[in-house]
Protein backbone atom coordinates (compact mmCIF):
# COMPACT_ATOMS: atom_id res chain seq x y z
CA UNK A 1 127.36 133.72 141.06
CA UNK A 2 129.87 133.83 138.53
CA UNK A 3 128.95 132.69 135.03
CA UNK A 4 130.91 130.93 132.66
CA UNK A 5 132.50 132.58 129.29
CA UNK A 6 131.13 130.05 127.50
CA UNK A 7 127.82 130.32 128.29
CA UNK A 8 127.97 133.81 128.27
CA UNK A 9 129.50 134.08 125.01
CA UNK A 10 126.85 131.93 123.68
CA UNK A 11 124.20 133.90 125.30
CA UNK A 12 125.42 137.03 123.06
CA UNK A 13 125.29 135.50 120.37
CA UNK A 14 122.17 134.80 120.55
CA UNK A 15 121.07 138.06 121.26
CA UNK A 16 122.61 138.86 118.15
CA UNK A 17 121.10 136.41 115.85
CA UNK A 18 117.63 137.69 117.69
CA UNK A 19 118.67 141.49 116.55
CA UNK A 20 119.54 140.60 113.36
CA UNK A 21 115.99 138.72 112.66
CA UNK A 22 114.05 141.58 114.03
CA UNK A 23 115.95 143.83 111.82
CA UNK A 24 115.32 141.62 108.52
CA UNK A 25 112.18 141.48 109.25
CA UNK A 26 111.56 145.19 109.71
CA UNK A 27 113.12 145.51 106.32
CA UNK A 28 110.38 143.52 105.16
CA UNK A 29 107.92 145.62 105.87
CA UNK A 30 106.87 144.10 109.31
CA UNK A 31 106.16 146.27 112.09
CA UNK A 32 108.57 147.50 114.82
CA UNK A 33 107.84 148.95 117.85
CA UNK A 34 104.05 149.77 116.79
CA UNK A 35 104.97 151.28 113.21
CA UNK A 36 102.31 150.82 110.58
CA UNK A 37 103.02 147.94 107.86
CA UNK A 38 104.28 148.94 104.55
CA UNK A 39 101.00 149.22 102.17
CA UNK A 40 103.21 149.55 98.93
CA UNK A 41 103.72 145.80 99.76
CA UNK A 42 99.64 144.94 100.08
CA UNK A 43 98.57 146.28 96.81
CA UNK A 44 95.91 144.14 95.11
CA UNK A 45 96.08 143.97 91.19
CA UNK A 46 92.49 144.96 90.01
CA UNK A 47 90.94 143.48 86.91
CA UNK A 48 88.12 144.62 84.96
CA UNK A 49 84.73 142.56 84.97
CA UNK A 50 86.19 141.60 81.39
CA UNK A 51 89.15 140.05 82.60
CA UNK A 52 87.51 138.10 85.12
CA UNK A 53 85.06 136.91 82.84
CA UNK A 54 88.22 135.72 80.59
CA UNK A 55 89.69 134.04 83.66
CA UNK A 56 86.20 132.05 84.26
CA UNK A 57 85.97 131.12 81.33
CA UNK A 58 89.79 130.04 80.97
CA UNK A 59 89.09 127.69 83.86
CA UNK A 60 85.80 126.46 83.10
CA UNK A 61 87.68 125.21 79.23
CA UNK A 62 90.37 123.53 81.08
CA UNK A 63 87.71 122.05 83.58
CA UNK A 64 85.65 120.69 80.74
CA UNK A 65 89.08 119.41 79.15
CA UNK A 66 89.99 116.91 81.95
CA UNK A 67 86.12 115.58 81.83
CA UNK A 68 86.65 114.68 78.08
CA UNK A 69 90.11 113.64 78.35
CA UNK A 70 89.82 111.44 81.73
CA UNK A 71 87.91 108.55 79.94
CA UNK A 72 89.95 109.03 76.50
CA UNK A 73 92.83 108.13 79.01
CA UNK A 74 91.46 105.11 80.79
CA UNK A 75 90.29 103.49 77.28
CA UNK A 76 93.94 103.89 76.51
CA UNK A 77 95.12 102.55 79.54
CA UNK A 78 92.90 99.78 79.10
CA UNK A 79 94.16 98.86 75.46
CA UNK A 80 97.39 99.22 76.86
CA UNK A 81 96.59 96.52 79.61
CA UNK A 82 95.08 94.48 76.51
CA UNK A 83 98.23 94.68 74.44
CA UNK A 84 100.44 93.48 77.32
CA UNK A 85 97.89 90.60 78.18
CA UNK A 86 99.13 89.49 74.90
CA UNK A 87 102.71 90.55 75.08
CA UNK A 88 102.88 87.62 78.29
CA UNK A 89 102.14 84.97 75.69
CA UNK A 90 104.57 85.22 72.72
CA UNK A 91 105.98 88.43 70.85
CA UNK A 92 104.20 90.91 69.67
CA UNK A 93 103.50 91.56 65.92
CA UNK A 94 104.70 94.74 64.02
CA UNK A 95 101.23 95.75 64.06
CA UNK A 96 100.66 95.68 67.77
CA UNK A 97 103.66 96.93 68.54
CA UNK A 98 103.49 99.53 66.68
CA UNK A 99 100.06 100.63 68.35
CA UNK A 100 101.23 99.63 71.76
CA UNK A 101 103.88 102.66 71.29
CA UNK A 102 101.62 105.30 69.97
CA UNK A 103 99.48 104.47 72.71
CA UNK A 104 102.02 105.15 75.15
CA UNK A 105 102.98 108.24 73.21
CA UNK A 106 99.04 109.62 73.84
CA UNK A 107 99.20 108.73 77.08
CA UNK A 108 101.96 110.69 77.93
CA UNK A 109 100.53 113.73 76.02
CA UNK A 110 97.16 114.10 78.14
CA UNK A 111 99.18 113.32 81.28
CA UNK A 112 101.58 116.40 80.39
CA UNK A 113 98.12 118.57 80.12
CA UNK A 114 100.28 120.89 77.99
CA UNK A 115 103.15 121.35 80.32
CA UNK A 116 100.39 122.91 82.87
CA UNK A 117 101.36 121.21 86.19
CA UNK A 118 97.75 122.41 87.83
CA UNK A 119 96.12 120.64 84.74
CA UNK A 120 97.72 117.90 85.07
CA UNK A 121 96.59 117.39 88.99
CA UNK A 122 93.23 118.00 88.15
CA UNK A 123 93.04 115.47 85.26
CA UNK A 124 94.56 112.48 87.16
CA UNK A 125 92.09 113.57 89.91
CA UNK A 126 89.10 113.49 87.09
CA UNK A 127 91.05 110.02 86.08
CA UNK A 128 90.09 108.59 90.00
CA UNK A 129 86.63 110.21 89.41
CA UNK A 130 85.67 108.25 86.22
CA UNK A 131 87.33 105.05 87.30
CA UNK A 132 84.63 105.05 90.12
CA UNK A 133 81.85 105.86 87.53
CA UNK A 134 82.64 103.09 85.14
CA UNK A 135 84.08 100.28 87.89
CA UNK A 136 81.38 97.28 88.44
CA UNK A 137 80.53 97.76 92.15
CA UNK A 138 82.25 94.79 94.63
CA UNK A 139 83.78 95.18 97.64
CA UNK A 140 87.04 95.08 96.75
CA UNK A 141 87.05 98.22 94.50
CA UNK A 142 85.36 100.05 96.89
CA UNK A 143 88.10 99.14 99.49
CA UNK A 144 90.76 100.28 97.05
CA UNK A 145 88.95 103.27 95.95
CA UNK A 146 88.60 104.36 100.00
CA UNK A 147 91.99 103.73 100.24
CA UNK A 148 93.22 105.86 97.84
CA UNK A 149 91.07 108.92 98.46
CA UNK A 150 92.73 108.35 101.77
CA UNK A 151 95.93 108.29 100.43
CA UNK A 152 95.08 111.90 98.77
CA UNK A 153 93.83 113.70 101.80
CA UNK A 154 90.52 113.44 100.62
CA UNK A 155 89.09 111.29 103.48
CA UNK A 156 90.55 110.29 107.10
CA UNK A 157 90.39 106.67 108.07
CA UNK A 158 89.42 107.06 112.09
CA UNK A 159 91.56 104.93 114.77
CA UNK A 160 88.89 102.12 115.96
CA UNK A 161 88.91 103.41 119.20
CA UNK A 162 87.81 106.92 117.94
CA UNK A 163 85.71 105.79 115.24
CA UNK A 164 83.48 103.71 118.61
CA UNK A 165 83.82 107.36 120.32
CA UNK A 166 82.30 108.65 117.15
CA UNK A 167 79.43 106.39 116.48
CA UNK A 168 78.52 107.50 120.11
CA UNK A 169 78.41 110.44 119.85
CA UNK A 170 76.49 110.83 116.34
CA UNK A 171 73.61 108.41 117.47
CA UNK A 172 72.94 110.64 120.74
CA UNK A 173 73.38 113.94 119.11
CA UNK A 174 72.78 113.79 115.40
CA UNK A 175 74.22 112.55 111.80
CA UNK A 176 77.63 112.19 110.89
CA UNK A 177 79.26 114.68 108.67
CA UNK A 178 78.11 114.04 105.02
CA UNK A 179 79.72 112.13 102.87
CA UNK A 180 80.79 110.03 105.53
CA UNK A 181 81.73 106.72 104.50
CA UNK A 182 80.45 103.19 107.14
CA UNK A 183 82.52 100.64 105.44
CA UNK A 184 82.88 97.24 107.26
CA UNK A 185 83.05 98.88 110.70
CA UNK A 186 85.60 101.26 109.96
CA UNK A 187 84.57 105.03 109.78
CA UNK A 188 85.45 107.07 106.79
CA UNK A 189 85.67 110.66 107.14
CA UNK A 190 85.33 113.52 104.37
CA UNK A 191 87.99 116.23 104.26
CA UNK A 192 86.52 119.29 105.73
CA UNK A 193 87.51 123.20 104.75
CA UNK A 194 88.00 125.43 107.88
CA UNK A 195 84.99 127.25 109.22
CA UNK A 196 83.68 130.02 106.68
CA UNK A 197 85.02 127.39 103.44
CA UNK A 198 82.33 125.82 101.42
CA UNK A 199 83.88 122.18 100.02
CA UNK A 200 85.96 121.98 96.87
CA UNK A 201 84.03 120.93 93.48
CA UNK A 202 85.99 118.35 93.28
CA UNK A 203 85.65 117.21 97.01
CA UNK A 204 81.98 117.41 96.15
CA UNK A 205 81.75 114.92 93.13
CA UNK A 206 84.10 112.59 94.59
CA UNK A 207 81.61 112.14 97.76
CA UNK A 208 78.81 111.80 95.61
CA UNK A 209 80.64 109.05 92.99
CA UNK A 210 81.39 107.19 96.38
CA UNK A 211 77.96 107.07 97.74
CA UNK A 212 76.61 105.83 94.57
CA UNK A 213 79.38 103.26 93.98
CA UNK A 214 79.01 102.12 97.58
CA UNK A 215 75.11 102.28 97.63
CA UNK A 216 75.36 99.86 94.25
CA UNK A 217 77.92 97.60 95.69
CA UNK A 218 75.46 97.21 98.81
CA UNK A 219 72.73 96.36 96.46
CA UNK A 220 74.46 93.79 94.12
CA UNK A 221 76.15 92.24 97.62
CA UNK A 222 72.51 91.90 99.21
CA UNK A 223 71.20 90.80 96.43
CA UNK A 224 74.16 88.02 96.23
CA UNK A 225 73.81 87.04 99.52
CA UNK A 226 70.29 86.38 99.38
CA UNK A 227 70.54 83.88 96.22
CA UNK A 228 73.41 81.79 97.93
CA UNK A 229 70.98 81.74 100.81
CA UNK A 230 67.91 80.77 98.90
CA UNK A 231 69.88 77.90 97.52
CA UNK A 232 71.28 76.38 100.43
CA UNK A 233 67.47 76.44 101.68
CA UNK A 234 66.57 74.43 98.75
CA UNK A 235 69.55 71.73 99.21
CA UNK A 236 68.66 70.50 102.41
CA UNK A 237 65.79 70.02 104.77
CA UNK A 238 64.48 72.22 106.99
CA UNK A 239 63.36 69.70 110.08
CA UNK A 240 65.64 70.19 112.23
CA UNK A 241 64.50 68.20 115.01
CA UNK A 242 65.94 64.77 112.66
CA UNK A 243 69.33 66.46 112.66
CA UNK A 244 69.27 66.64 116.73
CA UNK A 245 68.22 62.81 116.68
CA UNK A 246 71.14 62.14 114.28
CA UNK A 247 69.02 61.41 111.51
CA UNK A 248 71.66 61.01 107.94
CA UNK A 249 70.92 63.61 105.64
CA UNK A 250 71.30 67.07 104.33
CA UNK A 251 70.44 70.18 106.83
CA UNK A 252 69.76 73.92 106.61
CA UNK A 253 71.23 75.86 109.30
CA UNK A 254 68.48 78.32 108.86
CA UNK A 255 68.99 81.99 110.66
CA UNK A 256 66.55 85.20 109.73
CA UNK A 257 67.43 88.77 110.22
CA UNK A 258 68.26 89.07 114.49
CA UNK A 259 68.93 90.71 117.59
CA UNK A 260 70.65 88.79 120.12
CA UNK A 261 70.44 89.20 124.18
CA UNK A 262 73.47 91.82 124.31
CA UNK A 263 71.55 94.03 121.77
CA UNK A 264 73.89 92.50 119.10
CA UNK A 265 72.59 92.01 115.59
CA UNK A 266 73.01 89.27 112.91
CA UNK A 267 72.20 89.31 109.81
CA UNK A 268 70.03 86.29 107.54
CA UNK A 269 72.54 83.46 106.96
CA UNK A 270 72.17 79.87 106.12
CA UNK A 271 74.53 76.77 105.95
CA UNK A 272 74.57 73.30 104.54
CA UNK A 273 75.25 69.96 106.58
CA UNK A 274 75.24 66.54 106.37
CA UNK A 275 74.70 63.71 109.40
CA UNK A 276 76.72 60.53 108.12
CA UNK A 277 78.60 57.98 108.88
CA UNK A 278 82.58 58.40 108.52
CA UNK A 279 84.60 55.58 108.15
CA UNK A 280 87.62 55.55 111.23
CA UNK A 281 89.72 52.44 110.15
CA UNK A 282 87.65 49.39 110.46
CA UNK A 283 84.91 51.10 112.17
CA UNK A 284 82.34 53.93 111.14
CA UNK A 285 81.38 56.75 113.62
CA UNK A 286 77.91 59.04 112.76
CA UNK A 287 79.47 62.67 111.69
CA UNK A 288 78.27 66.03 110.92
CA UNK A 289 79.95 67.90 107.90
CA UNK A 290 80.08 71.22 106.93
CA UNK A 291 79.11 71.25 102.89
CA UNK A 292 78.49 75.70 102.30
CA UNK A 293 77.40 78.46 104.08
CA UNK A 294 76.09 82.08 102.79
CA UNK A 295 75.14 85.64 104.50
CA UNK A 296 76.04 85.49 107.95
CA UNK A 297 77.32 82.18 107.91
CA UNK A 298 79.51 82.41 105.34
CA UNK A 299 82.39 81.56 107.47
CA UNK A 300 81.53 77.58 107.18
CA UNK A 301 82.60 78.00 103.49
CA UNK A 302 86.25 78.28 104.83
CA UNK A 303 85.88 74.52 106.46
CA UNK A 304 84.20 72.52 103.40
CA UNK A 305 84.78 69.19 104.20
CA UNK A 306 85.16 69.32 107.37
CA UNK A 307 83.67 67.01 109.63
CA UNK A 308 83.49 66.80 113.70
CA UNK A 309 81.68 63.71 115.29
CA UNK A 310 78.24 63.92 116.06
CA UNK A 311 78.81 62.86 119.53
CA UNK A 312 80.85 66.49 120.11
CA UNK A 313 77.41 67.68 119.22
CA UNK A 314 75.94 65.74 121.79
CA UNK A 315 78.14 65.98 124.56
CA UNK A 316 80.79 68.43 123.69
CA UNK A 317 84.63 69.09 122.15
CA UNK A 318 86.52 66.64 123.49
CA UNK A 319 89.16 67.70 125.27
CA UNK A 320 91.93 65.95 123.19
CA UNK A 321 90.96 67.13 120.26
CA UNK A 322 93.86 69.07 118.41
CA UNK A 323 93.38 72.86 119.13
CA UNK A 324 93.01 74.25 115.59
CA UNK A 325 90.32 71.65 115.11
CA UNK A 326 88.72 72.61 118.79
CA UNK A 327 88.13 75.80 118.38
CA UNK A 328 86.35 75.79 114.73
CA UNK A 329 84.29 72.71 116.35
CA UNK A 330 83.32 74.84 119.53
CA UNK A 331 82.20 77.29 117.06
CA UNK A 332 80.63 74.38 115.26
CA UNK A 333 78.89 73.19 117.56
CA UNK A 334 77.31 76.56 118.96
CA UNK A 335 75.76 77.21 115.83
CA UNK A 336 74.18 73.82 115.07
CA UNK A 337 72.81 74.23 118.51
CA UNK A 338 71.70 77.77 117.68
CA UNK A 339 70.18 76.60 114.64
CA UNK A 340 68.27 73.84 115.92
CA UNK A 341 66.72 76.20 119.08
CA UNK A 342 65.96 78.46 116.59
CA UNK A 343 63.64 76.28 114.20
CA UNK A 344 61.82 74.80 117.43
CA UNK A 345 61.37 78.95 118.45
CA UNK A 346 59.97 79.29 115.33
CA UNK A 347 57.60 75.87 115.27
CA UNK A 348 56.45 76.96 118.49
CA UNK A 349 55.42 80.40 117.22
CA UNK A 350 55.02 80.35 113.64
């Protein structure tokens, strides 16, 4: 078979590229053809136990630095903020002014950390640290604060598919890795150092601000959630069965702590409704309206005011009602239903 020039020139060339690599890289002390490496090029500096001390304690000063200087920066940051909250109603004075530009002028200074590009990593990760310290727990911050130890390789948001594949496995053959984050069903993962590692410092203290910040925000949500409840349990009543007859009046939608049929749970929720009579033209129909809703029925808070007629209750959406309205009514309706087998469950079996 004969063989083209062009391939075959391009073929040599490549051999020749290949030769010259191999002989580079022999040059740099690399082995060839089972010759020893070069050990003038693995010599190890030694230091004396003096040195190393100096180096410890070098690093433990510039450690201790960023600690001090990381909430020095956020109070300036934060009379920064102030000073432009009143820059976006009128000028500012010469006094202010003046301030807001020295301000800016410190800033800058810690965030050089001398010129020492390491130090300067380290403090704006100390910065992230004692934002999380001093932040009042909600769930937005701790959504933002995920997100950006995400965005810093810090933690690994799991697909939902793997995160399911995950929960699996951990309930049948242990705990998650710690410092895992649960965070409304997504799956949070730590960053973890290759096998014979031990974690980062840093990696360390961020997990534990997170744990605490989320652990606090779970606290101050529960305990939220459970005073909206108790209040819509003290606006209406609780007899149910008057709400199935169409009784007017104001209703609790009243749900504990539960477990449905497919192994599902629900947590304690409560809304607010009132039976009435809507005005259509020149005639009234009876109605059900939605007035609140807290824990796990918060969702009825998102159609205040909204009203089906009690005789979709009764006999079900009619089919010509508009879909956007059909579908929160289906939804509607289920629950009022839910509600009202629940409290007879519960008379039943007190």
């Amino acid at each position: 078979m004969r063989v083209k020039e062009g391939k075959m020139t391009n073929l040599g060339l490549a051999l020749k590229d290949a030769q010259a690599k191999k002989k580079k890289e022999n040059g740099n002390g690399n082995s060839k053809n089972g010759e020893l490496p070069d050990l003038s090029q693995f010599n190890v500096q030694e230091k004396t136990p003096e040195q190393i001390t100096a180096e410890a304690e070098e690093a433990k000063r510039k450690d201790e630095w960023c600690r001090n200087a990381a909430p020095m920066l956020l109070a300036i940051r934060k009379r920064i903020n102030d000073i432009n909250l009143v820059a976006h109603f009128g000028p500012l004075s010469p006094p202010l002014s003046s301030e807001f530009n020295e301000l800016k002028e410190k800033e800058a200074k810690l965030l050089s950390a001398g010129g020492d590009e390491t130090l300067a990593d380290h403090l704006s990760f100390s910065v992230f640290l004692e934002e999380i310290r001093t932040t009042s727990p909600s769930y937005e911050m701790m959504a933002e604060f995920l997100a950006r130890a995400v965005a810093l390789g810090r933690y690994t948001l799991l697909p939902e598919k793997e995160a399911e594949e995950k929960k699996k496995e951990w309930r049948e053959t242990g705990k998650p890795p710690v410092g895992s984050v649960f965070f409304k069903w997504r799956v949070y993962l730590p960053f973890q150092p290759a096998e014979g590692e031990v974690k980062s410092k840093g990696q360390m203290a961020l997990e534990s601000v997170l744990a605490r910040f989320f652990r606090d925000t779970e606290k101050g949500e529960t305990a939220r959630r459970k005073s909206e409840i108790e209040k819509i349990r003290l606006d209406g009543g609780a007899d149910l069965s008057l709400l199935k007859n169409g009784n007017p009046g104001k209703y609790v939608l009243d749900f504990s702590k539960r477990t449905d049929d497919a192994g599902k749970t629900w947590q304690e929720g409560a809304g607010l409704v009132t039976v009435y009579e809507e005005q259509m033209g020149k005639d009234k129909i009876k109605a059900i309206k939605v007035l609140a809703g807290a824990g796990s029925l918060q969702w009825l808070n998102q159609h205040k005011g909204t009203w089906i007629p009690y005789s979709w209750y009764k006999k079900g959406v009619s089919e010509n009602a508009p879909e956007h309205i059909a579908d929160f009514a289906e939804r509607f309706v289920k629950t009022i239903r839910a509600a009202i087998a629940a409290y007879h469950a519960k008379s039943e079996n007190p």
